[in-house]
Protein backbone atom coordinates (compact mmCIF):
# COMPACT_ATOMS: atom_id res chain seq x y z
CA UNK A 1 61.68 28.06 37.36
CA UNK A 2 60.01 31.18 38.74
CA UNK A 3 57.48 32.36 41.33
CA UNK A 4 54.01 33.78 40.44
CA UNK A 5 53.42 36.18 43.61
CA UNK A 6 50.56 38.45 44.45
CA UNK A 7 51.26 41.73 43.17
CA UNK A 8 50.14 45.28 45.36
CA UNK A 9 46.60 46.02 43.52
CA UNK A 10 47.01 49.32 44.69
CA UNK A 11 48.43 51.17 47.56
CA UNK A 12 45.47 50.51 49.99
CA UNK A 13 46.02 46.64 49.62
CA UNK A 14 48.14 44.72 52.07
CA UNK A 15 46.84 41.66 51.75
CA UNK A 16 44.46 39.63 49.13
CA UNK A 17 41.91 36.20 49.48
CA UNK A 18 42.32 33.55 46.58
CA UNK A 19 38.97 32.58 45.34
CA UNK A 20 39.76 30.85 42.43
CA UNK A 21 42.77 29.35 40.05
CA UNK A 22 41.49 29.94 36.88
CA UNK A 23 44.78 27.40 35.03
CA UNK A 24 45.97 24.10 36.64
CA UNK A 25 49.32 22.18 36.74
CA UNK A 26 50.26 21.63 32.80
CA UNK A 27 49.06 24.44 31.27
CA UNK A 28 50.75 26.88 29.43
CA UNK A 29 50.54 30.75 30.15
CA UNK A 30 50.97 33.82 27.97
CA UNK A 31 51.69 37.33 29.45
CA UNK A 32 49.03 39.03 30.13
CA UNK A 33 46.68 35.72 31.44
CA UNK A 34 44.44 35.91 33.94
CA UNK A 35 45.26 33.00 35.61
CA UNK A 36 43.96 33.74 39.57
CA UNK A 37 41.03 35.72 40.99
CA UNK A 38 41.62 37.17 44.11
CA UNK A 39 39.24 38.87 46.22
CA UNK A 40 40.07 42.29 47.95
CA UNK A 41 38.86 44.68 50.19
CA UNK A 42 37.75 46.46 46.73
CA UNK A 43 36.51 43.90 44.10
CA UNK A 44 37.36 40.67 42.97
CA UNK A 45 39.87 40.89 40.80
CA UNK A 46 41.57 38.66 37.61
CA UNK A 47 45.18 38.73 38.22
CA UNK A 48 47.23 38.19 35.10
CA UNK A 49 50.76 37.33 35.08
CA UNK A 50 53.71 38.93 33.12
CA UNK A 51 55.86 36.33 32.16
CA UNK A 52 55.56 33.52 29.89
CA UNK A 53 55.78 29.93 30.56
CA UNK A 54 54.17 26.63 31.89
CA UNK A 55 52.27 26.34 35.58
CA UNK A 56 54.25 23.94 37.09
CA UNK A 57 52.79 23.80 41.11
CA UNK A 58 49.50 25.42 42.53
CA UNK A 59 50.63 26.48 46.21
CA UNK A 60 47.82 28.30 47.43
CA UNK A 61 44.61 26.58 48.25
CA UNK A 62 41.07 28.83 47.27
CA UNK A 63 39.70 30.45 50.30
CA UNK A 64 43.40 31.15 51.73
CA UNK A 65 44.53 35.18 52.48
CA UNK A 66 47.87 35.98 51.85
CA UNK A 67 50.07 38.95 52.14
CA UNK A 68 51.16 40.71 48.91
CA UNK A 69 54.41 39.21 47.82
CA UNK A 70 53.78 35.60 48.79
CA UNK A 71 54.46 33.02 45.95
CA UNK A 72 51.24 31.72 44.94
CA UNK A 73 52.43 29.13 42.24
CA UNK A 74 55.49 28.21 40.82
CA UNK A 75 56.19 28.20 36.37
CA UNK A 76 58.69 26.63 34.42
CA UNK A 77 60.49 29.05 31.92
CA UNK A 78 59.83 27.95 28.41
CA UNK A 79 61.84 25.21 27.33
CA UNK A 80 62.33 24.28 31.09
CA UNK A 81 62.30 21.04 31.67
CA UNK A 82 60.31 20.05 35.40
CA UNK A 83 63.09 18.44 37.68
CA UNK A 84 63.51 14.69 38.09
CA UNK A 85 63.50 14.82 41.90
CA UNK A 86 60.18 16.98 42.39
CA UNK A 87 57.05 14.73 42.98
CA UNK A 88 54.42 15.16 39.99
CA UNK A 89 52.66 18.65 40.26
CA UNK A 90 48.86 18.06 41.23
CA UNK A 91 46.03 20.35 40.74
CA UNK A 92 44.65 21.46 43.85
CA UNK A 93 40.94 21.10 42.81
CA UNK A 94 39.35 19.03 40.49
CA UNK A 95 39.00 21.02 37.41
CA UNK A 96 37.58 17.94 35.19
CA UNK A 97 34.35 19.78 34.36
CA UNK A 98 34.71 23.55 34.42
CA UNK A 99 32.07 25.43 36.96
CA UNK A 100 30.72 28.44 36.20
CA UNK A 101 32.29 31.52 36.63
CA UNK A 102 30.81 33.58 39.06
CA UNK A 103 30.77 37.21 39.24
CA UNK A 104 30.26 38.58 42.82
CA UNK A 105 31.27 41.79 45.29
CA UNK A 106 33.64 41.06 47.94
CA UNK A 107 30.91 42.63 50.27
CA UNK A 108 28.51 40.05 49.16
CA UNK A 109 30.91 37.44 49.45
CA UNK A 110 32.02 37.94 52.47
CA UNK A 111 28.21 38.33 54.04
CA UNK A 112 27.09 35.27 52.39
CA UNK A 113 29.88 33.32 53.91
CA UNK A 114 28.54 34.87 57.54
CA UNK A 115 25.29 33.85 56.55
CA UNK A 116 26.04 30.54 55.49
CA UNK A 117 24.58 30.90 51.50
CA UNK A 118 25.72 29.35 48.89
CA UNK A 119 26.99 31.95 46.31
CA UNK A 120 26.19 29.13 43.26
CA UNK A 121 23.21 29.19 44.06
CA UNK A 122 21.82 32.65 43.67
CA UNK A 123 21.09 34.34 40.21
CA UNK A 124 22.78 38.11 39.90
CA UNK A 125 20.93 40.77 39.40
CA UNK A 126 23.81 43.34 39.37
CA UNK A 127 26.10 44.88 36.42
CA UNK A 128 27.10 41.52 33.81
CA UNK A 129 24.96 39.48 36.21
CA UNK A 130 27.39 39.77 39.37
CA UNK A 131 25.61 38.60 42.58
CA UNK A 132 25.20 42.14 44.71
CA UNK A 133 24.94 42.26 48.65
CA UNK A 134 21.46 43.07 48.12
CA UNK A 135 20.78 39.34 46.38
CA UNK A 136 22.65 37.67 49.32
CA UNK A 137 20.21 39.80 52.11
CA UNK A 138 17.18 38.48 49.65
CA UNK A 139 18.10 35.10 49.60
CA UNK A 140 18.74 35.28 53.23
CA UNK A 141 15.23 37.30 53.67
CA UNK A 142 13.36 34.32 51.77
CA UNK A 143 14.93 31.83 53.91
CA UNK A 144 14.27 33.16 57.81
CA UNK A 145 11.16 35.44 57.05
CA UNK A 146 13.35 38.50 58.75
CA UNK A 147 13.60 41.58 56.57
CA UNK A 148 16.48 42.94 55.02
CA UNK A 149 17.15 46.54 54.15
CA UNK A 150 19.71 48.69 52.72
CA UNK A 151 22.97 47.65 53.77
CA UNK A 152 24.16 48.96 57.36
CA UNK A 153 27.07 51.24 57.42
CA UNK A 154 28.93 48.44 58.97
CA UNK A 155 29.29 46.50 55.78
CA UNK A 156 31.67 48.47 53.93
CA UNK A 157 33.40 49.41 57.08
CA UNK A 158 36.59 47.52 55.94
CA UNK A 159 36.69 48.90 52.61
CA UNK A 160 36.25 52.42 54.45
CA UNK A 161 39.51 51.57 56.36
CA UNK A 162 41.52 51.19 53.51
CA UNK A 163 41.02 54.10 51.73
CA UNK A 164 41.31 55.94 54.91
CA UNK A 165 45.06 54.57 55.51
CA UNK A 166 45.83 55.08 51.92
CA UNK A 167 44.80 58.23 51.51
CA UNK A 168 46.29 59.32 55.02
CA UNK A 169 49.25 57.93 53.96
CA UNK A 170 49.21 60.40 50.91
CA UNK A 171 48.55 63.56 52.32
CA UNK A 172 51.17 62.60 55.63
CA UNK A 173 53.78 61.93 52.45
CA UNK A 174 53.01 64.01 49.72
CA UNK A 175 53.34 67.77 49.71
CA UNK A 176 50.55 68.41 47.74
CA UNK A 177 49.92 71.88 46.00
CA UNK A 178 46.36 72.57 44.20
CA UNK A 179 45.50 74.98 41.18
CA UNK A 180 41.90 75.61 39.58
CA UNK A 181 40.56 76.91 36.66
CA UNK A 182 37.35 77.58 34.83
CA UNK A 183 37.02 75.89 31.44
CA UNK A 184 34.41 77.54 28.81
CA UNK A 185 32.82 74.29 27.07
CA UNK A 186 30.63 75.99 24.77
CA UNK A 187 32.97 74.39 21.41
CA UNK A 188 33.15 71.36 23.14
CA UNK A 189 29.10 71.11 24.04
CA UNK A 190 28.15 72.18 20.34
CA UNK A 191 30.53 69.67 18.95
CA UNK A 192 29.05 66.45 21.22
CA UNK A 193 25.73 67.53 20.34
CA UNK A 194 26.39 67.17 16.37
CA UNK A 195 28.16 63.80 16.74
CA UNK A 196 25.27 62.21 18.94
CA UNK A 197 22.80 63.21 16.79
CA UNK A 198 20.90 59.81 15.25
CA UNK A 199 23.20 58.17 17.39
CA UNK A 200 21.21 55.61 19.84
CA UNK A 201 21.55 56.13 23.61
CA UNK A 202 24.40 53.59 23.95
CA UNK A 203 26.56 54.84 21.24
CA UNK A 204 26.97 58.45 22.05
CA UNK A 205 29.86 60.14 24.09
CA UNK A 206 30.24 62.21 27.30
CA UNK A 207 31.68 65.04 28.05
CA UNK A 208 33.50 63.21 30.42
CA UNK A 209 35.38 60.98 27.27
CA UNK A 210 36.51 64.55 26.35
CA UNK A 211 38.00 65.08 29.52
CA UNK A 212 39.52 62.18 30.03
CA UNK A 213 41.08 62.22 26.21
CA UNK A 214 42.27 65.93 27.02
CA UNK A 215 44.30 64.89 30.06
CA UNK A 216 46.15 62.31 28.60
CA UNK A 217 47.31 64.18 25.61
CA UNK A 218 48.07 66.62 28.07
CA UNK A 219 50.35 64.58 30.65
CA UNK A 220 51.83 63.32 27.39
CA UNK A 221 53.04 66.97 27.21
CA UNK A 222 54.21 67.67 31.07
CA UNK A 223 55.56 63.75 31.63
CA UNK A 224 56.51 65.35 35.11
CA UNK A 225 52.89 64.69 36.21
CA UNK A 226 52.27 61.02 34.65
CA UNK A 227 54.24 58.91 36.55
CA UNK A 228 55.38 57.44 40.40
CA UNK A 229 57.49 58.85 43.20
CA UNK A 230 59.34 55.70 44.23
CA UNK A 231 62.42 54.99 46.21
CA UNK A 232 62.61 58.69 46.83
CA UNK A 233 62.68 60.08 43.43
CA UNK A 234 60.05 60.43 40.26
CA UNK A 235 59.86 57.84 37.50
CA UNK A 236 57.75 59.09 34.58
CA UNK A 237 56.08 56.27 32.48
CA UNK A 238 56.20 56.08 29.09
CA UNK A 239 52.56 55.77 28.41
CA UNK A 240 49.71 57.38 29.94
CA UNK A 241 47.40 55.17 31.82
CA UNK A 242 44.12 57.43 33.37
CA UNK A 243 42.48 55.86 36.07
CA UNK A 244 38.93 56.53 36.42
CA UNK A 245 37.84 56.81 39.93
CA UNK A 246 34.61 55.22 40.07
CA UNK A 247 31.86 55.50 43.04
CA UNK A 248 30.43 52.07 44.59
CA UNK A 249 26.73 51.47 44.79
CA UNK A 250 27.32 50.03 48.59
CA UNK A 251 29.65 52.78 49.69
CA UNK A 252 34.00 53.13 48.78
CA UNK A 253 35.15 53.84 45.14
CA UNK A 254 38.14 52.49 43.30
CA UNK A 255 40.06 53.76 40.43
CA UNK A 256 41.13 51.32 37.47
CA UNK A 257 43.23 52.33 34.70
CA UNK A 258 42.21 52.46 31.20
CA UNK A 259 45.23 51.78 29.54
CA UNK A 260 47.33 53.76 26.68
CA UNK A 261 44.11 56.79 27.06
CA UNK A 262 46.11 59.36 24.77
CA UNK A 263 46.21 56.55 21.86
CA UNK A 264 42.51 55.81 21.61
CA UNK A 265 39.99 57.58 19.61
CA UNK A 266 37.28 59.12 21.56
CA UNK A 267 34.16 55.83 20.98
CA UNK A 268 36.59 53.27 21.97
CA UNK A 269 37.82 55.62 24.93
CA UNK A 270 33.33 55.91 25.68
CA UNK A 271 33.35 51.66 25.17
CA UNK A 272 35.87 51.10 27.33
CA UNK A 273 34.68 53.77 30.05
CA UNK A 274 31.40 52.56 29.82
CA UNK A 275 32.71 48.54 30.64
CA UNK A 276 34.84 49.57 33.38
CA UNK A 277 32.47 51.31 35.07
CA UNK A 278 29.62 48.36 34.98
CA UNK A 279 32.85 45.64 35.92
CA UNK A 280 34.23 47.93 38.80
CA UNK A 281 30.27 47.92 39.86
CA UNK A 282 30.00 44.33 39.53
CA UNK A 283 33.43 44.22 41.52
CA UNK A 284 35.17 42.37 38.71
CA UNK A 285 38.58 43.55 37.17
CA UNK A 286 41.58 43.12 35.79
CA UNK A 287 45.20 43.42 37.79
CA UNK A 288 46.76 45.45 35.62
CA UNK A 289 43.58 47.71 35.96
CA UNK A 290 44.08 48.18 39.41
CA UNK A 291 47.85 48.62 39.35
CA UNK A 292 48.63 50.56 36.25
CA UNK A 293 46.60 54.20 36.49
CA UNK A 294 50.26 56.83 35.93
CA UNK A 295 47.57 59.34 37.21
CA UNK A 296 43.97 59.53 37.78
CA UNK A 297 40.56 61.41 37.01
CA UNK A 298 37.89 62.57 39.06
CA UNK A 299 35.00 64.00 38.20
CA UNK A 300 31.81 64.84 40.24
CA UNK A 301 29.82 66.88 38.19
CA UNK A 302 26.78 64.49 38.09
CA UNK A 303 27.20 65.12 41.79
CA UNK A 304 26.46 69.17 41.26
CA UNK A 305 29.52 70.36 42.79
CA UNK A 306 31.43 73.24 40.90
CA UNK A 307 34.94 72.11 42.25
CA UNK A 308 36.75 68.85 43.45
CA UNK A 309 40.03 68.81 44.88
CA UNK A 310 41.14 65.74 44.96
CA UNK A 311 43.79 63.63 47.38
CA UNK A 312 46.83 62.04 45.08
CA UNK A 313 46.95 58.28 45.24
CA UNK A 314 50.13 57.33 46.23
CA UNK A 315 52.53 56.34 44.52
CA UNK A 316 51.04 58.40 41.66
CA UNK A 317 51.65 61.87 41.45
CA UNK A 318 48.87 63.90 40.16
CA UNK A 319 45.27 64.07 40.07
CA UNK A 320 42.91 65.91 38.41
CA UNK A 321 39.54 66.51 38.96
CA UNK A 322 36.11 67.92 37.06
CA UNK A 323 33.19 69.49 38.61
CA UNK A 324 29.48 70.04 37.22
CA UNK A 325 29.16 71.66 33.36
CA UNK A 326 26.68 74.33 33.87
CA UNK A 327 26.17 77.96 32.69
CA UNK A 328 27.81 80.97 34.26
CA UNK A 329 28.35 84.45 33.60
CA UNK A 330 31.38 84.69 31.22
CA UNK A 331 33.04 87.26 29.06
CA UNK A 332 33.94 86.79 25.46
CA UNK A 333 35.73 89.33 23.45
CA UNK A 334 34.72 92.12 25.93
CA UNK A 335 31.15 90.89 25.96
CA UNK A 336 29.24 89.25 28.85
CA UNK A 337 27.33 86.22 28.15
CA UNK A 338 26.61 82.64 29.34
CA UNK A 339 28.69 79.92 28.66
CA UNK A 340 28.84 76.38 29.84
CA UNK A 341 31.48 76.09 32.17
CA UNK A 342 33.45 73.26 34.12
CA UNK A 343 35.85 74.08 36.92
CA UNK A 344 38.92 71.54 36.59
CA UNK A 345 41.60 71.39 39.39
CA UNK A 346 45.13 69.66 39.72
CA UNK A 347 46.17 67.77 42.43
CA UNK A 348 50.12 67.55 42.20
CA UNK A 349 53.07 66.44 44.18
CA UNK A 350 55.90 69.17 44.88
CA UNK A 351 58.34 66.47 44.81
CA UNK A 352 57.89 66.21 41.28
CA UNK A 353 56.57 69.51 39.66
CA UNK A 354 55.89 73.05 40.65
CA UNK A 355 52.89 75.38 40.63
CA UNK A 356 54.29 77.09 37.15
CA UNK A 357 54.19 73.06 35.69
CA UNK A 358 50.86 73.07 37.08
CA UNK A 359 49.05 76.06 35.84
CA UNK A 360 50.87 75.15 32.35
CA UNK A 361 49.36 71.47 32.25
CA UNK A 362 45.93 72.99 33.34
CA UNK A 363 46.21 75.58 30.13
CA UNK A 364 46.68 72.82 27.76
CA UNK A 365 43.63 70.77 29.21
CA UNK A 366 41.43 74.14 28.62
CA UNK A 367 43.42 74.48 25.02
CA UNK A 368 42.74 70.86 23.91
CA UNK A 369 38.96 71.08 25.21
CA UNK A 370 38.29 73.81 22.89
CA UNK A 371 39.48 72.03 19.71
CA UNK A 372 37.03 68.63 19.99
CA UNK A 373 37.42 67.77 16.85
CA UNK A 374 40.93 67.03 17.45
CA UNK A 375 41.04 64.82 19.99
């Protein structure tokens, strides 16, 4: 018999609200089930569970917040027999006739619960039909005639907080060093434009996919930055796992992994992207998105800034980060012209690498870039 617990969902999270128990007493479990959704300060979020075997006792009742680390059911090993003594497991809710699953923010939850609305009730208009704060202030608006606005600052106030401590937390820790360069895109730009060509809207990649491609096969290359300092020294992972930091329509962002990102070819890399952006808007994902990322992306150029240097999440040890694409002065073969140009940047811990590591892994990115084709 083992423990199912509630595993860290990232280094901001201390504690997490069950919303739902997606198995019940009985059932078998394969790794890799989602078998709890727990809300966070971030998203709701399917947790899955690791080990194989059959739920044996719910202990957690929906609605309850717990601490990360607290046994939340208990599993009998395959072939485990359940003990003679132990009272017969019940489910804690009736799950006779299965209820719709509902997609919804934590901010919206957590408002409609102050406001007394019935989440079941209202019809989503956000990202894979997820209820949005702004359906829970319009149900709310319908029903007492007072208006409702844009959310107030207040609202993401807690989510604020925890970034805040997580990423004070980092730079207190984590002797960061930074390193730029400027990245000619001109191959890469040409080589997009061929392969979206006929291609409908929904189908065609981003620069961004190119990026994000070009810095895994890179940290598969310099393992020192794809990896965790923990317990006071650096364990490089075997695969690389990019997480994508996304920005939240109500305020915050969040950074899920997409998983095995060297391995992929480019359109499944631009599917997945493209669904973990729209489920990390619609604040539903996946535990092992949350907790996986070996080092993470950001990139602000459809925010117009030429540089972004970025703050490592913890315990992660490098971060790298993309500004805007546009044209610039540049000089080819003696010759000045205009090229399109991003500015990339490492964020890296000292603990782990040096500035010579660095500038090397930041060379490759620009090398890989220039061969599209290839990646």
């Amino acid at each position: 018999m083992f423990d199912f617990v509630l595993p860290s969902l990232g280094s901001d999270m201390e504690e997490g609200t069950l919303t739902d128990w997606l198995v019940k007493p009985g059932e078998e479990v394969e790794r890799g089930q989602a078998v709890a959704t727990v809300d966070t300060v971030k998203a709701a979020v399917d947790v899955e569970i690791w080990q194989k075997g059959t739920i044996y006792q719910l202990l957690i009742e929906p609605g309850t917040t717990v601490s990360v680390g607290t046994a939340m059911a208990t599993l009998l090993a395959p072939g485990e027999s359940a003990p003679d003594t132990a009272p017969e497991p019940k489910p804690l809710q009736d799950k006779a006739e299965p209820q719709r699953r509902i997609r919804v923010s934590p901010v919206a939850r957590r408002e409609a619960e102050k406001l007394g609305i019935d989440i079941a009730s209202l019809e989503g208009t956000g990202p894979l039909s997820s209820v949005t704060l702004n359906d829970v202030l319009n149900a709310a608006h319908s029903r007492t005639s007072e208006p409702t606005e844009v959310v107030a600052a207040d609202k993401v106030k807690e989510m604020r907080r925890a970034i805040a401590a997580s990423m004070s937390r980092s730079k207190r820790e984590i002797p960061h060093y930074y390193l730029t360069d400027h990245i000619p895109l001109e191959a890469a730009a040409a080589w997009l434009e061929r392969e979206n060509t006929g291609r409908p809207v929904t189908e065609r990649l981003l620069a961004a996919v190119l990026q994000l491609k070009a810095v895994a096969l890179a940290a598969q290359r310099f393992p020192e930055m794809n990896g965790f300092w923990q317990d006071g020294e650096f364990r490089p992972h075997k695969s690389v796992h990019v997480g994508v930091a996304i920005s939240l329509r109500q305020g915050g962002l969040v950074a899920p992994a997409i998983h095995d990102t060297a391995d992929k070819p480019l359109r499944q890399l631009m599917a997945e992207l493209t669904d973990l952006v729209a489920r990390a808007r619609a604040g539903s994902m996946r535990s092992s998105e949350m907790s996986d990322p070996t080092l993470t992306v950001t990139n602000l150029g459809e925010r117009s800034v030429e540089a972004v240097l970025g703050v490592i999440y913890p315990p992660q040890v490098a971060l790298v980060g993309f500004g805007q694409i546009a044209e610039r002065p540049w000089v080819d073969d003696g010759q000045l012209c205009v090229h399109k140009v991003v500015t990339s940047s490492l964020a890296a811990d000292h603990r782990a690498s040096d500035g010579h590591r660095g500038a090397q892994f930041l060379t490759a990115i620009r090398e890989l870039l220039q061969h599209p084709q290839d990646l």
